[in-house]
C-alpha atoms as a PDB file:
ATOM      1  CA  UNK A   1      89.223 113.439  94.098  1.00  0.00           C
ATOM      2  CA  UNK A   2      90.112 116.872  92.735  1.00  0.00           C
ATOM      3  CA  UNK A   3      93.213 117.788  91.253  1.00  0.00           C
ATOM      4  CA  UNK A   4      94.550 121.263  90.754  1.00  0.00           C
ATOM      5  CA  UNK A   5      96.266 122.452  87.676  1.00  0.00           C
ATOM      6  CA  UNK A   6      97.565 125.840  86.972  1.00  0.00           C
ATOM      7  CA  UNK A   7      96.973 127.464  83.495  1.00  0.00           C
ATOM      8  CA  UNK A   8      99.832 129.501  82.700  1.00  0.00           C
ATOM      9  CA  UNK A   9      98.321 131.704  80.503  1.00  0.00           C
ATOM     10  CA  UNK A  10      96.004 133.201  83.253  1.00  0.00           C
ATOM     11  CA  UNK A  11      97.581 132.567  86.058  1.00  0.00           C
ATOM     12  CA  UNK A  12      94.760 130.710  87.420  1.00  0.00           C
ATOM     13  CA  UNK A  13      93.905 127.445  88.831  1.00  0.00           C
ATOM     14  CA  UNK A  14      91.230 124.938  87.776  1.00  0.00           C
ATOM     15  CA  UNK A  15      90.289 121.977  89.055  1.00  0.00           C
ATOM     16  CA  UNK A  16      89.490 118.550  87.477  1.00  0.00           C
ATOM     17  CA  UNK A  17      87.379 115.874  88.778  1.00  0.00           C
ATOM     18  CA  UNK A  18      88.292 112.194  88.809  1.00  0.00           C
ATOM     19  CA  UNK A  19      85.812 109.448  89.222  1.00  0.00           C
ATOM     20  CA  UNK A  20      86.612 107.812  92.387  1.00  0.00           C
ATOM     21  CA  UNK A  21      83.592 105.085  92.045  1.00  0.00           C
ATOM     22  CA  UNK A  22      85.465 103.777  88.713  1.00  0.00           C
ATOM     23  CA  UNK A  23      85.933  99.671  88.807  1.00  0.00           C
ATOM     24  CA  UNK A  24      89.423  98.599  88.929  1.00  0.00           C
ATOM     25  CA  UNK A  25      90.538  96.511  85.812  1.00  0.00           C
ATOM     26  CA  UNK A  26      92.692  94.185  87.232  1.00  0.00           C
ATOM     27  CA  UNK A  27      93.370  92.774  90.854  1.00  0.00           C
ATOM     28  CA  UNK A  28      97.346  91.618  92.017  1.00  0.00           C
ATOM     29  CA  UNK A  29      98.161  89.729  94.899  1.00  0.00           C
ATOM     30  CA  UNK A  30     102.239  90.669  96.464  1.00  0.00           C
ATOM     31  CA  UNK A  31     103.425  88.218  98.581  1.00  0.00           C
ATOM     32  CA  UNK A  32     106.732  88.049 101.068  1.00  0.00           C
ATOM     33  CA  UNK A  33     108.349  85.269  99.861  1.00  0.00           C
ATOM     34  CA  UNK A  34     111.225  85.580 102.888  1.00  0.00           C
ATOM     35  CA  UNK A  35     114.548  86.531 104.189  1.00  0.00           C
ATOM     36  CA  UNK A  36     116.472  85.005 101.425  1.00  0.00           C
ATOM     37  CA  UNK A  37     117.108  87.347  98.152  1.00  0.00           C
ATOM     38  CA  UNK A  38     114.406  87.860  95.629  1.00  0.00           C
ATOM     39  CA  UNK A  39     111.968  88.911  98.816  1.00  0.00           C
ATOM     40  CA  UNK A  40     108.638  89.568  96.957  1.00  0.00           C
ATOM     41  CA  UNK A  41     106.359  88.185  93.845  1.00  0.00           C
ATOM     42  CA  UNK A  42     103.266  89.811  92.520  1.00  0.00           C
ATOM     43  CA  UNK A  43     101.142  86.951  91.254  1.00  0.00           C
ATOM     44  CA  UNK A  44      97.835  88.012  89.015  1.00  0.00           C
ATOM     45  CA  UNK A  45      93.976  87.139  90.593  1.00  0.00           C
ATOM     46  CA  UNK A  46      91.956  88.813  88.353  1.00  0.00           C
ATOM     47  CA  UNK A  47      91.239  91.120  85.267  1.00  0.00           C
ATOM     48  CA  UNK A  48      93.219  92.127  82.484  1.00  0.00           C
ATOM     49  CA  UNK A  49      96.596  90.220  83.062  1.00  0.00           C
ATOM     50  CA  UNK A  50      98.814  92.610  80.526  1.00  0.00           C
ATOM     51  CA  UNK A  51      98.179  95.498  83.092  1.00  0.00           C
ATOM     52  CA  UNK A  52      99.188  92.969  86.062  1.00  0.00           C
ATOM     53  CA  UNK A  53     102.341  92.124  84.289  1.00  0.00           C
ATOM     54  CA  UNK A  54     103.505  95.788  83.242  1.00  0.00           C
ATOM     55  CA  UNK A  55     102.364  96.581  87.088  1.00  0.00           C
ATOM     56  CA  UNK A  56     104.832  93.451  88.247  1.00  0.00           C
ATOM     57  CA  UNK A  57     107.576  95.134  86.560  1.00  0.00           C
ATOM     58  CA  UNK A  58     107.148  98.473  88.849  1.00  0.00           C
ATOM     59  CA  UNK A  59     106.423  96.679  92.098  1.00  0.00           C
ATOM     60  CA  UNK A  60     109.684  93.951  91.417  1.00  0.00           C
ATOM     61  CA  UNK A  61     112.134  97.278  90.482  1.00  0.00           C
ATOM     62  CA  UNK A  62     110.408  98.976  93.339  1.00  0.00           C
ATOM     63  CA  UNK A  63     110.606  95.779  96.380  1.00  0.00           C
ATOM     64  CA  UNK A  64     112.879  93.103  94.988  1.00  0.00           C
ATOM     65  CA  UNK A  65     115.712  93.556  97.306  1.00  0.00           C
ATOM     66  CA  UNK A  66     113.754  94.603 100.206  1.00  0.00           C
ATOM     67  CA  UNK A  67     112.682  92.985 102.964  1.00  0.00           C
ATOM     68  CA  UNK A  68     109.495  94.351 105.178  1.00  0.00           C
ATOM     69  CA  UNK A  69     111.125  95.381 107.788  1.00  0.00           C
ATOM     70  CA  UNK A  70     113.807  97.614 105.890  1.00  0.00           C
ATOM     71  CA  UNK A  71     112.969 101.337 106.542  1.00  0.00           C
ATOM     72  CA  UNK A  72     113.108 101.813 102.541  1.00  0.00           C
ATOM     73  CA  UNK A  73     109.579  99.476 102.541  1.00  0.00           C
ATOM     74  CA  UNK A  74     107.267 101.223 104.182  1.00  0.00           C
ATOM     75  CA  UNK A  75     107.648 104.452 101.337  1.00  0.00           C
ATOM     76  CA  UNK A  76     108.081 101.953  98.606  1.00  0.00           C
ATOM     77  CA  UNK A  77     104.944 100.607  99.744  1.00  0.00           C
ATOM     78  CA  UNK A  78     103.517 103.696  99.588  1.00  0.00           C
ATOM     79  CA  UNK A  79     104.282 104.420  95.936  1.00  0.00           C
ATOM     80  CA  UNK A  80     103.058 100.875  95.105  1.00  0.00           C
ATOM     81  CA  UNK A  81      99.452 101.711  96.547  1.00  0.00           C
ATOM     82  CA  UNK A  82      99.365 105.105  95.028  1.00  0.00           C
ATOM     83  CA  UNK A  83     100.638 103.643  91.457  1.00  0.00           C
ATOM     84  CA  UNK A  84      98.198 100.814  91.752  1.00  0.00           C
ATOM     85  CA  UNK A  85      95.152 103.559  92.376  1.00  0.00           C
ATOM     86  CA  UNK A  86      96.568 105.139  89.461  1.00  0.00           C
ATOM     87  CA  UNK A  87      96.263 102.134  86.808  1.00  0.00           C
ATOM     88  CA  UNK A  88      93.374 100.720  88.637  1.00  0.00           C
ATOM     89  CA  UNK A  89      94.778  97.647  90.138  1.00  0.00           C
ATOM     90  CA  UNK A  90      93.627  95.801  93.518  1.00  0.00           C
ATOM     91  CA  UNK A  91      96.572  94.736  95.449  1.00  0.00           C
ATOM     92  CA  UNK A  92      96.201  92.563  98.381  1.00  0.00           C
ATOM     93  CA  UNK A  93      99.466  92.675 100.639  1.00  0.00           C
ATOM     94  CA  UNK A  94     100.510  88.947 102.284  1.00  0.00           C
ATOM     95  CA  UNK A  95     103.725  89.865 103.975  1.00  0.00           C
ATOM     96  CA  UNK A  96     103.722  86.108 106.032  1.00  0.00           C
ATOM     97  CA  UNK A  97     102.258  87.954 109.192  1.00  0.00           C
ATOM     98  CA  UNK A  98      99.566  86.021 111.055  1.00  0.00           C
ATOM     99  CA  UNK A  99      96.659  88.485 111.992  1.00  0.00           C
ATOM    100  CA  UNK A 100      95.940  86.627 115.018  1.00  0.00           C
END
């Protein structure tokens, strides 16, 4: 994925490549845990566990009071996935929904 980043001494924009084959370091599972205050924990399943825990910290200021179906979840969600491509975190999403 390319970003763009103006240079303000020219006026002119460049673009920097980021590696979107690189390995994630850490993997995070976020469960639902129901309709009854705290609503979600993010539980570590894999890699470097410091990352998952600074990560939980985001996701729990980010979801704690909110339940799926508030309107506030679906761009909170949003900001999760984009903050865990950033730090290079798997999530996996159980929100209690049967897929059947």
């Amino acid at each position: 994925m390319a970003k763009a980043r103006f240079q303000d001494s020219e006026k002119t924009m460049s673009y920097t490549e980021t590696d979107a084959n690189t390995l994630p370091i850490a993997s995070a599972r976020i469960v639902y845990l129901g309709p009854v205050a705290p609503h979600w924990e993010v539980y570590h399943t894999g890699g470097e566990r410091k990352v998952v825990d600074t990560f939980r910290q985001r996701v729990l200021a980010r979801l704690l009071l909110l339940p799926p179906h508030d309107p506030q979840f679906k761009r909170n969600r949003e900001r999760i996935i984009k903050d865990a491509e950033l730090e290079r975190v798997t999530l996996v999403w159980d929100l209690g929904i049967s897929e059947d």
